[in-house]
Protein backbone atom coordinates (compact mmCIF):
# COMPACT_ATOMS: atom_id res chain seq x y z
CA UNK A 1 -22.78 64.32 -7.55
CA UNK A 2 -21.31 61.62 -6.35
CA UNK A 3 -18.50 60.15 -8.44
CA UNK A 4 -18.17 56.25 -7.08
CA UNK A 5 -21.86 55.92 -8.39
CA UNK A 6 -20.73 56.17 -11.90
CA UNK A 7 -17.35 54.19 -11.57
CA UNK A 8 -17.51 50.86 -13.25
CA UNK A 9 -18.63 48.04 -10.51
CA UNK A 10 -17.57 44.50 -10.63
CA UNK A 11 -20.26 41.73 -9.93
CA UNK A 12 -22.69 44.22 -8.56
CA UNK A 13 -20.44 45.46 -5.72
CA UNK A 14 -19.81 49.10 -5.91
CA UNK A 15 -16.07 50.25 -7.01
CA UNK A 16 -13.87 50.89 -4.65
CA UNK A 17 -15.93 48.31 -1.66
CA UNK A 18 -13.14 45.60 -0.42
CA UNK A 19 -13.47 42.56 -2.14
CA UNK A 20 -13.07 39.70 0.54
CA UNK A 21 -11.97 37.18 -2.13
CA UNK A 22 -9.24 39.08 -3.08
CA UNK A 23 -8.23 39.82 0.38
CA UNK A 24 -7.89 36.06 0.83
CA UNK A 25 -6.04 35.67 -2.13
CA UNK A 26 -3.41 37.98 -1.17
CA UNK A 27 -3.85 36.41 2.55
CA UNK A 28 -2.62 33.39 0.92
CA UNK A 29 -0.69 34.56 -1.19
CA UNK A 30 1.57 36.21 1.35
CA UNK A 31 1.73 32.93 3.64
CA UNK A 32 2.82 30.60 1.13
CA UNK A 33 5.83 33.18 0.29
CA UNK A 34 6.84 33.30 3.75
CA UNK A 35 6.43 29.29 4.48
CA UNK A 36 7.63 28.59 0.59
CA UNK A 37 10.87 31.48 1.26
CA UNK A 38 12.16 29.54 4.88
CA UNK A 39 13.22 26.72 2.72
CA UNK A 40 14.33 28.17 -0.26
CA UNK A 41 15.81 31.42 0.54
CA UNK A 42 16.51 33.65 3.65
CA UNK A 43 15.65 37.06 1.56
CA UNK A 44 12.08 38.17 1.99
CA UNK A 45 9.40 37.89 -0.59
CA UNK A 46 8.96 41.62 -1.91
CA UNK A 47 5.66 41.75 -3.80
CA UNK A 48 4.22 43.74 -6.39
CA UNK A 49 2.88 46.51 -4.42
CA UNK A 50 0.09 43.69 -3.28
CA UNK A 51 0.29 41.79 -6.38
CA UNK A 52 2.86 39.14 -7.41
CA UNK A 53 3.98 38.96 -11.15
CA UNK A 54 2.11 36.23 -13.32
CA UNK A 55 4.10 33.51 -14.23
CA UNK A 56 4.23 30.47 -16.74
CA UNK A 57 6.70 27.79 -16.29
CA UNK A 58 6.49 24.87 -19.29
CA UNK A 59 8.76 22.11 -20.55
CA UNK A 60 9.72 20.50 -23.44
CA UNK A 61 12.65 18.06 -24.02
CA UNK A 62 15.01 20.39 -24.93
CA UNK A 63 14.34 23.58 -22.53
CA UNK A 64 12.58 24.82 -19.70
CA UNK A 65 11.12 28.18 -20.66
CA UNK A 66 9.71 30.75 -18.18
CA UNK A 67 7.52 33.71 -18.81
CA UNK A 68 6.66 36.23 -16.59
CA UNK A 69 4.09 39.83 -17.14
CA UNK A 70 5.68 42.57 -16.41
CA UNK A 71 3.22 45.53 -17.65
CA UNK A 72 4.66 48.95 -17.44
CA UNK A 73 8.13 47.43 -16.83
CA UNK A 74 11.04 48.85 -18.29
CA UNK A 75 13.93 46.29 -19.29
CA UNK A 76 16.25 48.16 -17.61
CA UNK A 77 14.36 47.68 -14.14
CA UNK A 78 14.42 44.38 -14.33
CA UNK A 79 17.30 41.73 -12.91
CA UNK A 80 17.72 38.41 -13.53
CA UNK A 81 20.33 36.49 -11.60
CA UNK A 82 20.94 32.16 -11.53
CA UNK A 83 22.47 31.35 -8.02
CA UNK A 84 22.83 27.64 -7.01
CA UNK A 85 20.14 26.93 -9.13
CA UNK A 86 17.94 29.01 -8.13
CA UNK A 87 16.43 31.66 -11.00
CA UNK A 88 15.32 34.99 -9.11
CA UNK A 89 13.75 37.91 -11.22
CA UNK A 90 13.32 41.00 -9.30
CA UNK A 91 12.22 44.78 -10.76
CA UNK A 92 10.62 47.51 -10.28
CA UNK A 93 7.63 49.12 -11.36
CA UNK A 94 7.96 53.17 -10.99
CA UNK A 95 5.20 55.56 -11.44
CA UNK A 96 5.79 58.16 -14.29
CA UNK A 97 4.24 61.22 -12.50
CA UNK A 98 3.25 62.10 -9.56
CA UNK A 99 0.00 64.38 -9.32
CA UNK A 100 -0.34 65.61 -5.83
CA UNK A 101 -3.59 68.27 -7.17
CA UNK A 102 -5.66 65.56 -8.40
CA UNK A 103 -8.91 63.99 -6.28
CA UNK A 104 -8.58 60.20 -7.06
CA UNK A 105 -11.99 58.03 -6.69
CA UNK A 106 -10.54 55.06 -7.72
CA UNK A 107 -6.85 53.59 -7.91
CA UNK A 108 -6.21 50.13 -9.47
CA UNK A 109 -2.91 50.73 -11.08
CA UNK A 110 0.14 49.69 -8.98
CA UNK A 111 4.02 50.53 -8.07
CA UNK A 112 7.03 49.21 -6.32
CA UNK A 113 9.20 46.18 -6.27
CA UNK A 114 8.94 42.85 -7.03
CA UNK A 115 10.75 39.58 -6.69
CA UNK A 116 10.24 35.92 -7.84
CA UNK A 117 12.25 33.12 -6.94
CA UNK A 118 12.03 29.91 -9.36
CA UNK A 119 14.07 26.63 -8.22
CA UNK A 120 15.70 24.93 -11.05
CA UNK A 121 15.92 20.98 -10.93
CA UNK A 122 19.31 20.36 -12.27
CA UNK A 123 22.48 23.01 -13.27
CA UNK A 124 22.45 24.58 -16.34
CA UNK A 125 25.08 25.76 -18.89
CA UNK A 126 24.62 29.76 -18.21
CA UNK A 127 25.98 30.48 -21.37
CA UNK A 128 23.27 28.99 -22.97
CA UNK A 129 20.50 30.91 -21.24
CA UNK A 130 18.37 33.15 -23.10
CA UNK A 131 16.17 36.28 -21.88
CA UNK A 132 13.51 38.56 -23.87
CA UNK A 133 11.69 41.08 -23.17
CA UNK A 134 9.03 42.67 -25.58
CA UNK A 135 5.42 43.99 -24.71
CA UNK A 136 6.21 43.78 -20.93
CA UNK A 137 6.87 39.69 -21.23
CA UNK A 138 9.66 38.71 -20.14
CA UNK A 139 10.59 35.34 -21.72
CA UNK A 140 13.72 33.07 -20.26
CA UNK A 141 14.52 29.97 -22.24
CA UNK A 142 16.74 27.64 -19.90
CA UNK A 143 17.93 24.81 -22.13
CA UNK A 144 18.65 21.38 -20.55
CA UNK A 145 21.87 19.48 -20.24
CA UNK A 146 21.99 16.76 -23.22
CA UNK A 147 22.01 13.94 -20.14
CA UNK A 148 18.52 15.38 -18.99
CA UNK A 149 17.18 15.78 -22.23
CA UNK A 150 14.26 13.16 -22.55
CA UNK A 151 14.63 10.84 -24.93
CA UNK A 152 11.83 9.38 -26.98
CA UNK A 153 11.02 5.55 -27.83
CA UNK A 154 8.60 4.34 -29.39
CA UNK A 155 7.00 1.20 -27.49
CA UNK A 156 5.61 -1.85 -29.37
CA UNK A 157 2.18 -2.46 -28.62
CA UNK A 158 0.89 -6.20 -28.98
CA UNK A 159 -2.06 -8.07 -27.93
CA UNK A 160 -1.88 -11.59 -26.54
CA UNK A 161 -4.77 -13.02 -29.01
């Protein structure tokens, strides 16, 4: 019997066939990193075995706050490091066994390093900065500097009748 046949398919395609879309993806992926890295950094983007970690980046007037998925991350694999303003997270995702006997049809899960580079838009007050990490989320609150802190006024509206 042949396994693949009752593997789960996506969209019709049988498991395991390339997917061109998500070859593209990663194609672009990977040359945004490289043009995106010559003007922020001289290190190499490492990825995710393939895959680059999921990120949010929001704003409100007090903070910047960051939040990136880590699944099947441990805390202590992860780094976090502000240089020059310049937020860089890098870990590592490492497979808990290693089964050499078994006959694999499919393999979706993945291992290996990461690294993602954020550019800040002003300095902040690194004492300040706050980092959590619960149900493989990390979340990094970056508060602002009271002089960038946007300050609200409330704008008279008249109409010339």
């Amino acid at each position: 019997m042949d396994l693949r046949s009752i593997v789960p398919s996506l969209w019709g395609r049988p498991a395991g066939s390339p997917d061109p879309f998500r070859a593209m993806h990663r194609e672009m992926d990977r040359l945004f990193d490289e043009f995106g890295q010559t003007f922020r950094t001289s290190a190499p983007a490492a990825r995710f075995n393939g895959l680059t970690p999921n990120i949010n980046v929001s704003e409100t007037d007090e903070a910047i706050e960051i939040t990136v998925e880590l699944p099947g991350v441990a805390e202590d694999d992860i780094d976090l490091t502000l240089v020059d303003n310049m937020l860089t997270i890098r870990g590592e995702k490492k497979s808990e066994i290693e089964e050499k006997d078994k006959n694999y049809h499919l393999v979706e899960r993945s291992f290996g390093s990461f690294e993602r580079s954020i550019a800040l838009p002003y300095e902040l007050d690194t004492d300040q900065i706050k980092a959590d990490f619960q149900k493989g989320v990390l979340t990094v609150r970056l508060p602002k500097p009271p002089e960038i802190e946007a300050k609200t006024k409330k704008i008279q509206i008249s109409s010339n009748n």
